[in-house]
N, C-alpha and C. Protein backbone atom coordinates (compact mmCIF):
# COMPACT_ATOMS: atom_id res chain seq x y z
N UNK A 1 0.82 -1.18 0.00
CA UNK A 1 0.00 0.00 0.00
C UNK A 1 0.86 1.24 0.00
N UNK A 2 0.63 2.06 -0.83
CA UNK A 2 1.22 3.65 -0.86
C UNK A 2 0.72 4.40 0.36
N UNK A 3 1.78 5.17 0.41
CA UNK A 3 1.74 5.96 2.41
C UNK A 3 0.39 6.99 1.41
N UNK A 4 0.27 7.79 2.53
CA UNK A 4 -0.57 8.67 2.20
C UNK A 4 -0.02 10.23 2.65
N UNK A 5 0.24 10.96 1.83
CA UNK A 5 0.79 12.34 1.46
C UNK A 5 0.16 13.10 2.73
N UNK A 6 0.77 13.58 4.13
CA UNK A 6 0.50 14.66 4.31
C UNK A 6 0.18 15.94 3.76
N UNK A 7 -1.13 16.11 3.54
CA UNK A 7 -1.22 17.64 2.77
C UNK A 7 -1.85 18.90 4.02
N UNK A 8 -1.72 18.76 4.84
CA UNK A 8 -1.92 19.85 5.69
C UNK A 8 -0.47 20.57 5.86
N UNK A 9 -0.90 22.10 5.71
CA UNK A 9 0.54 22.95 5.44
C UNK A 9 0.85 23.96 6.62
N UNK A 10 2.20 24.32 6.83
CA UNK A 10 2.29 24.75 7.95
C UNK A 10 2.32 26.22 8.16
N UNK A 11 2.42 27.08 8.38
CA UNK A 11 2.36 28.18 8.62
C UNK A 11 3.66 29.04 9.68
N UNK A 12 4.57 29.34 8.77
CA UNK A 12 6.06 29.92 9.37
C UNK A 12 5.82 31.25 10.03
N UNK A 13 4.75 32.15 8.81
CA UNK A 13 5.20 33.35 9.53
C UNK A 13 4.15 34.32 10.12
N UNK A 14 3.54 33.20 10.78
CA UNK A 14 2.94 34.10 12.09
C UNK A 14 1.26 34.03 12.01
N UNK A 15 1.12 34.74 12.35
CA UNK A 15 -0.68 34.77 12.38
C UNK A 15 -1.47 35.71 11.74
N UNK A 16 -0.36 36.36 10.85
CA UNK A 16 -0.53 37.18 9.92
C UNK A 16 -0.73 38.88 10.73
N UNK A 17 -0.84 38.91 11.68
CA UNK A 17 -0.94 39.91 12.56
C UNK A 17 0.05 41.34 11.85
N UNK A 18 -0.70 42.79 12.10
CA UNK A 18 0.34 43.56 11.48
C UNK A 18 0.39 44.87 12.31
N UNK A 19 0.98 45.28 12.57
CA UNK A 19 1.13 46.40 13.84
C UNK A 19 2.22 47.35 13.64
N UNK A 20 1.47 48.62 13.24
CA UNK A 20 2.39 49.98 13.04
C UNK A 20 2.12 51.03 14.27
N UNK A 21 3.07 51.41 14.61
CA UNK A 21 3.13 52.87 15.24
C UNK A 21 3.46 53.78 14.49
N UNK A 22 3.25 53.84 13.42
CA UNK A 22 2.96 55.30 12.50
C UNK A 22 1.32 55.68 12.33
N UNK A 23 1.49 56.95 12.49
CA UNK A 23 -0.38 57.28 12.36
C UNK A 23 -0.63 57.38 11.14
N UNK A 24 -2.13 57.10 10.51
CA UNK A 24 -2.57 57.02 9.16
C UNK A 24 -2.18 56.01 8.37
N UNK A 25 -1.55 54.95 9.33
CA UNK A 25 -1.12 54.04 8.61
C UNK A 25 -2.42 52.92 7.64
N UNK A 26 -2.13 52.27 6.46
CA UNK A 26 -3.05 51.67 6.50
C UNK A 26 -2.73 50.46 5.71
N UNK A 27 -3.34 49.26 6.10
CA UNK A 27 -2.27 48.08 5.06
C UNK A 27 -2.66 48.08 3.81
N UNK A 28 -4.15 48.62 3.81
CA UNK A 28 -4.16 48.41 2.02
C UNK A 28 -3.81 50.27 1.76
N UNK A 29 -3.17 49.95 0.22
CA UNK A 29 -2.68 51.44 -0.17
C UNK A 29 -3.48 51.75 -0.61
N UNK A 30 -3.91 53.49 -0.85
CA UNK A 30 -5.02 54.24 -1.78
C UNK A 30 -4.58 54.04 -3.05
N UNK A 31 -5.40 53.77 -3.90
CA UNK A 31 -5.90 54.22 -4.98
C UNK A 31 -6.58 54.98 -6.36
N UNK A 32 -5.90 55.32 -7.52
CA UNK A 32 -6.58 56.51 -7.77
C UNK A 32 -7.47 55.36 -8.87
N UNK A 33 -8.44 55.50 -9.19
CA UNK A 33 -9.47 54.81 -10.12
C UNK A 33 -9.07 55.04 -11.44
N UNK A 34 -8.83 56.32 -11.43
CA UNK A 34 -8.46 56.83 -12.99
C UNK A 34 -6.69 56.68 -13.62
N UNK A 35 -6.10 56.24 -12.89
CA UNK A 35 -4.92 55.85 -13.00
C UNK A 35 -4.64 55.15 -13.67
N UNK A 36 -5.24 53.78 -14.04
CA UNK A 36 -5.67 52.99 -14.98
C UNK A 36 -5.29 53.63 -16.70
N UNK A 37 -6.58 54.90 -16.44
CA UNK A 37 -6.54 54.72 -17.78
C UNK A 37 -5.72 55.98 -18.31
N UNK A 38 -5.32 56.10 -17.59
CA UNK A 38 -4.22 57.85 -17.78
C UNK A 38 -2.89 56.93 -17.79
N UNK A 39 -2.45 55.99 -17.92
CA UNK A 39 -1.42 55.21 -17.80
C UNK A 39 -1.65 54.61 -19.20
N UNK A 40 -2.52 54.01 -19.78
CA UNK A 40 -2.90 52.93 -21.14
C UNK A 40 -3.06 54.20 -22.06
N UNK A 41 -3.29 55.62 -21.98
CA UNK A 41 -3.13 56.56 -22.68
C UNK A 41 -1.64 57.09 -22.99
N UNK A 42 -1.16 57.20 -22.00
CA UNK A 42 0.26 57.74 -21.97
C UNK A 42 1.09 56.41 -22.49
N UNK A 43 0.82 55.68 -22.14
CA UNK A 43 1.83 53.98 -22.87
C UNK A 43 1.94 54.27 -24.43
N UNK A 44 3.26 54.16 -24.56
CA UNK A 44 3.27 53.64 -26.05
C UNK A 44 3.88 52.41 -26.29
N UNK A 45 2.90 51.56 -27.23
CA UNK A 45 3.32 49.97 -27.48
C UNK A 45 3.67 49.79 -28.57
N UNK A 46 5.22 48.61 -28.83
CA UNK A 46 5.53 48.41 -30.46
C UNK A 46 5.23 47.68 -30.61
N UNK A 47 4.21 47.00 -31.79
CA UNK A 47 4.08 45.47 -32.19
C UNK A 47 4.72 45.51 -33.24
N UNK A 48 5.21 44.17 -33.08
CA UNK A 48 6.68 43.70 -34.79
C UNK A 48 6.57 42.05 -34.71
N UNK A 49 6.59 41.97 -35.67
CA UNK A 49 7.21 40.48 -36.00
C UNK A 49 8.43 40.04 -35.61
N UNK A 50 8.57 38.37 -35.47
CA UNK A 50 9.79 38.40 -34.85
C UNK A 50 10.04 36.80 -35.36
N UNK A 51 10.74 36.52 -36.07
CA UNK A 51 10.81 34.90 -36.09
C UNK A 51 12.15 34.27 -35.73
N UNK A 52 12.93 34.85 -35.02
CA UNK A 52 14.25 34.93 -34.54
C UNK A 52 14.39 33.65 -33.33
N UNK A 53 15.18 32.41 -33.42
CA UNK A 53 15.26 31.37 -32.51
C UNK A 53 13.90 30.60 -32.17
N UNK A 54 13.03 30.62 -33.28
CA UNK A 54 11.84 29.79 -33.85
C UNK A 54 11.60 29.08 -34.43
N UNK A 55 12.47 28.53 -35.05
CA UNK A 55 12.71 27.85 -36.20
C UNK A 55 11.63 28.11 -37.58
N UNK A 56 11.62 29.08 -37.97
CA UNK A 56 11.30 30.39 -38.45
C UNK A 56 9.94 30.86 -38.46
N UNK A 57 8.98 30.19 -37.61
CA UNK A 57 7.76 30.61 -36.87
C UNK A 57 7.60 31.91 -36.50
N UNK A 58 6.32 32.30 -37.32
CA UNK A 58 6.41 33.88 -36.97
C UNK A 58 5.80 34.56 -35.81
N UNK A 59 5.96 35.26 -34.93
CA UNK A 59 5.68 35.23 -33.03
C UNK A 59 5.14 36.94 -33.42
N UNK A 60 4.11 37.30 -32.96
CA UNK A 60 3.92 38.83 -32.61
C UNK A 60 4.56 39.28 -31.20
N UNK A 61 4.92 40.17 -31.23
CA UNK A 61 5.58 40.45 -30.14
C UNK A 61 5.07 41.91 -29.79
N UNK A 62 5.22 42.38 -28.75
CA UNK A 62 4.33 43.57 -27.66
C UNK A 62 5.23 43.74 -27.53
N UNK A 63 5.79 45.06 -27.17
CA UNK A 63 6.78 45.29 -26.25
C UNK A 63 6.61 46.63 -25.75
N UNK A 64 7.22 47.21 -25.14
CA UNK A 64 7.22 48.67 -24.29
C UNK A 64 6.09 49.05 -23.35
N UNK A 65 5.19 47.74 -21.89
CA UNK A 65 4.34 47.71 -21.75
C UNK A 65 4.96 48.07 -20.17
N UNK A 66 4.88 49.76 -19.10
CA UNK A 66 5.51 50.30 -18.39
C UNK A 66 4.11 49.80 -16.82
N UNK A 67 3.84 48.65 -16.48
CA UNK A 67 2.97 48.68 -15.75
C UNK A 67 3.01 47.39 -14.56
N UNK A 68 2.29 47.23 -13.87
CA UNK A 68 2.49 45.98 -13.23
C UNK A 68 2.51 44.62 -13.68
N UNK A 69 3.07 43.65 -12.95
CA UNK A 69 3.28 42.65 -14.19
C UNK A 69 1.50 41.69 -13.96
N UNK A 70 0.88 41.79 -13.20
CA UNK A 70 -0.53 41.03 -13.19
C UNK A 70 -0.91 42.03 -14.53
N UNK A 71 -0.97 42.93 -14.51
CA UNK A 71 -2.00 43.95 -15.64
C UNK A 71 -1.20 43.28 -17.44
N UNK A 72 0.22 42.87 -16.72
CA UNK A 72 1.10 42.41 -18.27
C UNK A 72 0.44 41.20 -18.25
N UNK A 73 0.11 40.38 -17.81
CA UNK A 73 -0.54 38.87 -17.95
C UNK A 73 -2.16 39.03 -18.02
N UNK A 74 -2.88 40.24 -17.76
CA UNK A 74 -4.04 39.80 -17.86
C UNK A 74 -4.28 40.51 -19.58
N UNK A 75 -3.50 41.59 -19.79
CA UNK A 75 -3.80 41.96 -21.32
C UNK A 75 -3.11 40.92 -21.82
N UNK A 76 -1.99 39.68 -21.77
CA UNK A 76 -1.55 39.37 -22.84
C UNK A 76 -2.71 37.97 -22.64
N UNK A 77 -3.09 37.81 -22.04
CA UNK A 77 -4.46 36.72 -21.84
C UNK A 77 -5.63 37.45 -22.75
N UNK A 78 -5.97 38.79 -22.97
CA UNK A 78 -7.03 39.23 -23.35
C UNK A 78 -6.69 38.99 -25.03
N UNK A 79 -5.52 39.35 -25.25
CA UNK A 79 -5.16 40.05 -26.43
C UNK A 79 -5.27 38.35 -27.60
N UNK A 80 -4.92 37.37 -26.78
CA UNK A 80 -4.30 35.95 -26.80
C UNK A 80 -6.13 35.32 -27.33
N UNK A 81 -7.09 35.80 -26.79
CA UNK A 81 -8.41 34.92 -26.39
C UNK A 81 -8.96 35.93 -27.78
N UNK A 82 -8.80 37.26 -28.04
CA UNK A 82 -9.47 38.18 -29.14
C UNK A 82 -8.51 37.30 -30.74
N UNK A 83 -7.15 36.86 -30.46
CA UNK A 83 -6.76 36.35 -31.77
C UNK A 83 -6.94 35.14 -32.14
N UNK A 84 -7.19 33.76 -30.84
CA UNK A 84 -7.82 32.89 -30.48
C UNK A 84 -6.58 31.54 -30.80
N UNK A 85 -5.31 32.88 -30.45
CA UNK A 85 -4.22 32.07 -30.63
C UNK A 85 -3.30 31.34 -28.82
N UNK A 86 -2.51 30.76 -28.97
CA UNK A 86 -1.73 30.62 -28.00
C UNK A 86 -0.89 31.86 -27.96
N UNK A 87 0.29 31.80 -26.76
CA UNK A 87 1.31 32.60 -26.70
C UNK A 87 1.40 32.37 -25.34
N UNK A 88 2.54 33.54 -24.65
CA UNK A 88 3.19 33.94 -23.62
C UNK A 88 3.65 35.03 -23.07
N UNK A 89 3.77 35.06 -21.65
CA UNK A 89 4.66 36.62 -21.47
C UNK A 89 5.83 36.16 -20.92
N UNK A 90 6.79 36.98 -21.48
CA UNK A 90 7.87 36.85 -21.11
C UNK A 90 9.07 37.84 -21.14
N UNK A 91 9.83 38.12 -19.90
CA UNK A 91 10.53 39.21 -19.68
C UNK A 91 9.63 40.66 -20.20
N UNK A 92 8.66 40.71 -19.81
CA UNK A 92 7.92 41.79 -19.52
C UNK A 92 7.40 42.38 -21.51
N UNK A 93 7.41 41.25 -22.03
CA UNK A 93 6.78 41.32 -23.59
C UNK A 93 5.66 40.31 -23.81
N UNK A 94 4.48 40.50 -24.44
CA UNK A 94 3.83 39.80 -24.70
C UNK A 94 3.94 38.98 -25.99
N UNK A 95 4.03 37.57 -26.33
CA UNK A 95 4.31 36.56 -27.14
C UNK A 95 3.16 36.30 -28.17
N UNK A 96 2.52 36.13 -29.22
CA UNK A 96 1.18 35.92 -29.62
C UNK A 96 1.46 34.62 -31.20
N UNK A 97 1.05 33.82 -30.71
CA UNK A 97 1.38 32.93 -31.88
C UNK A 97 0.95 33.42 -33.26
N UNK A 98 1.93 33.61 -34.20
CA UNK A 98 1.40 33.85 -35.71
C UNK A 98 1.98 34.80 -35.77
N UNK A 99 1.28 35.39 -37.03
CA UNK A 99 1.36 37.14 -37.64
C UNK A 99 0.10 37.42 -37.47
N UNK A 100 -0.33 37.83 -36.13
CA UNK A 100 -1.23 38.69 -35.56
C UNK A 100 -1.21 40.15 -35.46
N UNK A 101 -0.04 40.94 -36.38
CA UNK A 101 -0.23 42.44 -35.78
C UNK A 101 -1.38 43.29 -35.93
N UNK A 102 -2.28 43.01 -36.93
CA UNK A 102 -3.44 43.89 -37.49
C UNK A 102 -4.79 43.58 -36.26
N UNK A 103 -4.71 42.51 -35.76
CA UNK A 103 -5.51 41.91 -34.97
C UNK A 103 -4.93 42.67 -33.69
N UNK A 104 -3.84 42.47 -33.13
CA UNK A 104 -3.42 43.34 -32.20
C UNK A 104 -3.29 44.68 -32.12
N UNK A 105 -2.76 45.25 -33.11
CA UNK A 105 -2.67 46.63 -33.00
C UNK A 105 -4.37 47.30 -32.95
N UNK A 106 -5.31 47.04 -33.78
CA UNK A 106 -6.33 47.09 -33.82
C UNK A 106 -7.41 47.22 -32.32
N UNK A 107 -7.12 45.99 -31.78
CA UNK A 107 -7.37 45.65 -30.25
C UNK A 107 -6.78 46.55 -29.16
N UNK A 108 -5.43 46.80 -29.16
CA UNK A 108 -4.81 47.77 -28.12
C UNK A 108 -5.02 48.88 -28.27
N UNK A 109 -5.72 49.71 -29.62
CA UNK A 109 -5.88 51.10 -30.08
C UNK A 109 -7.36 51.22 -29.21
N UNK A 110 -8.19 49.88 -29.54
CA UNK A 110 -9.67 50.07 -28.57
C UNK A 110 -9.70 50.10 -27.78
N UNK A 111 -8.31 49.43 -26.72
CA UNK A 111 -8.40 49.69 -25.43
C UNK A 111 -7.40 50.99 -24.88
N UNK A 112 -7.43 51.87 -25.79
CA UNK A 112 -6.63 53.01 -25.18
C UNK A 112 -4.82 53.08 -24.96
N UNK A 113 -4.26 52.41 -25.95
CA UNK A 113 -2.87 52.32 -25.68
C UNK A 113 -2.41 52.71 -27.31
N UNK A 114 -1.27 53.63 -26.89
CA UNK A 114 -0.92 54.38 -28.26
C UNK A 114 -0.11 53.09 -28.80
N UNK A 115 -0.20 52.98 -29.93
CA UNK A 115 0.24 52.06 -30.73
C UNK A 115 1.61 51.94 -31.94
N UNK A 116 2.50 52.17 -32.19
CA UNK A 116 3.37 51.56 -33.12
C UNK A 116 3.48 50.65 -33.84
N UNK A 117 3.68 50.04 -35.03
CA UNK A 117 4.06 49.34 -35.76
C UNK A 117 6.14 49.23 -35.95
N UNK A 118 6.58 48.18 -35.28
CA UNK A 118 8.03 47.80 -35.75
C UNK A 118 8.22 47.14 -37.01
N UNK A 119 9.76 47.23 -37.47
CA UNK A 119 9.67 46.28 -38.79
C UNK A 119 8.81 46.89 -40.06
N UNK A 120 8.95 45.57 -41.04
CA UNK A 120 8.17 45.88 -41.87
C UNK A 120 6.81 45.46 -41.79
């Protein structure tokens, strides 16, 4: 008979407890709402082709995206599900299987991000 896997997990650091003596302190930080989109305005993004260490597979590539990296994984998930291709993020560029730029550039202009074309 196979043992059976302890899966109850332990808990190192503490009871999560958090305690400041600074006044106004607060654990969650403020927020501005509109920050969002005064940020996807001011962004400028290059999309280019790229078939470089692919074995000559052609990859769309994102690049110049100045923001948190959850917000870099949830557009390159959005952008990924609108071309209905695979891809990836990686080192802070979004990956998009194919020659998707018209599909992408198209898409990031609707959601408010200034746009470039790299390459030819």
């Amino acid at each position: 008979m196979a043992k059976k896997k302890n899966k109850s997990r332990l808990r190192l650091e503490g009871d999560g407890m958090v305690f400041s003596t600074q006044p106004g302190w607060s654990m969650m930080p403020e927020r501005e709402t509109d920050l969002g989109d005064k940020a996807n305005s001011k962004q400028l993004l290059y999309v280019s082709l790229d078939r470089k260490q692919r074995a000559g597979k052609p990859v769309t590539l994102i690049e110049g995206y100045s923001g948190d990296a959850m917000a870099l994984l949830l557009l390159g998930k959005e952008l990924k599900t609108m071309c209905g291709v695979g891809g990836a993020v990686k080192d802070g560029c979004i990956l998009i299987q194919g020659d998707q730029r018209i599909k992408v550039i198209a898409a990031l202009e609707a959601m408010g991000h200034r746009v470039k074309s790299k390459g030819g």
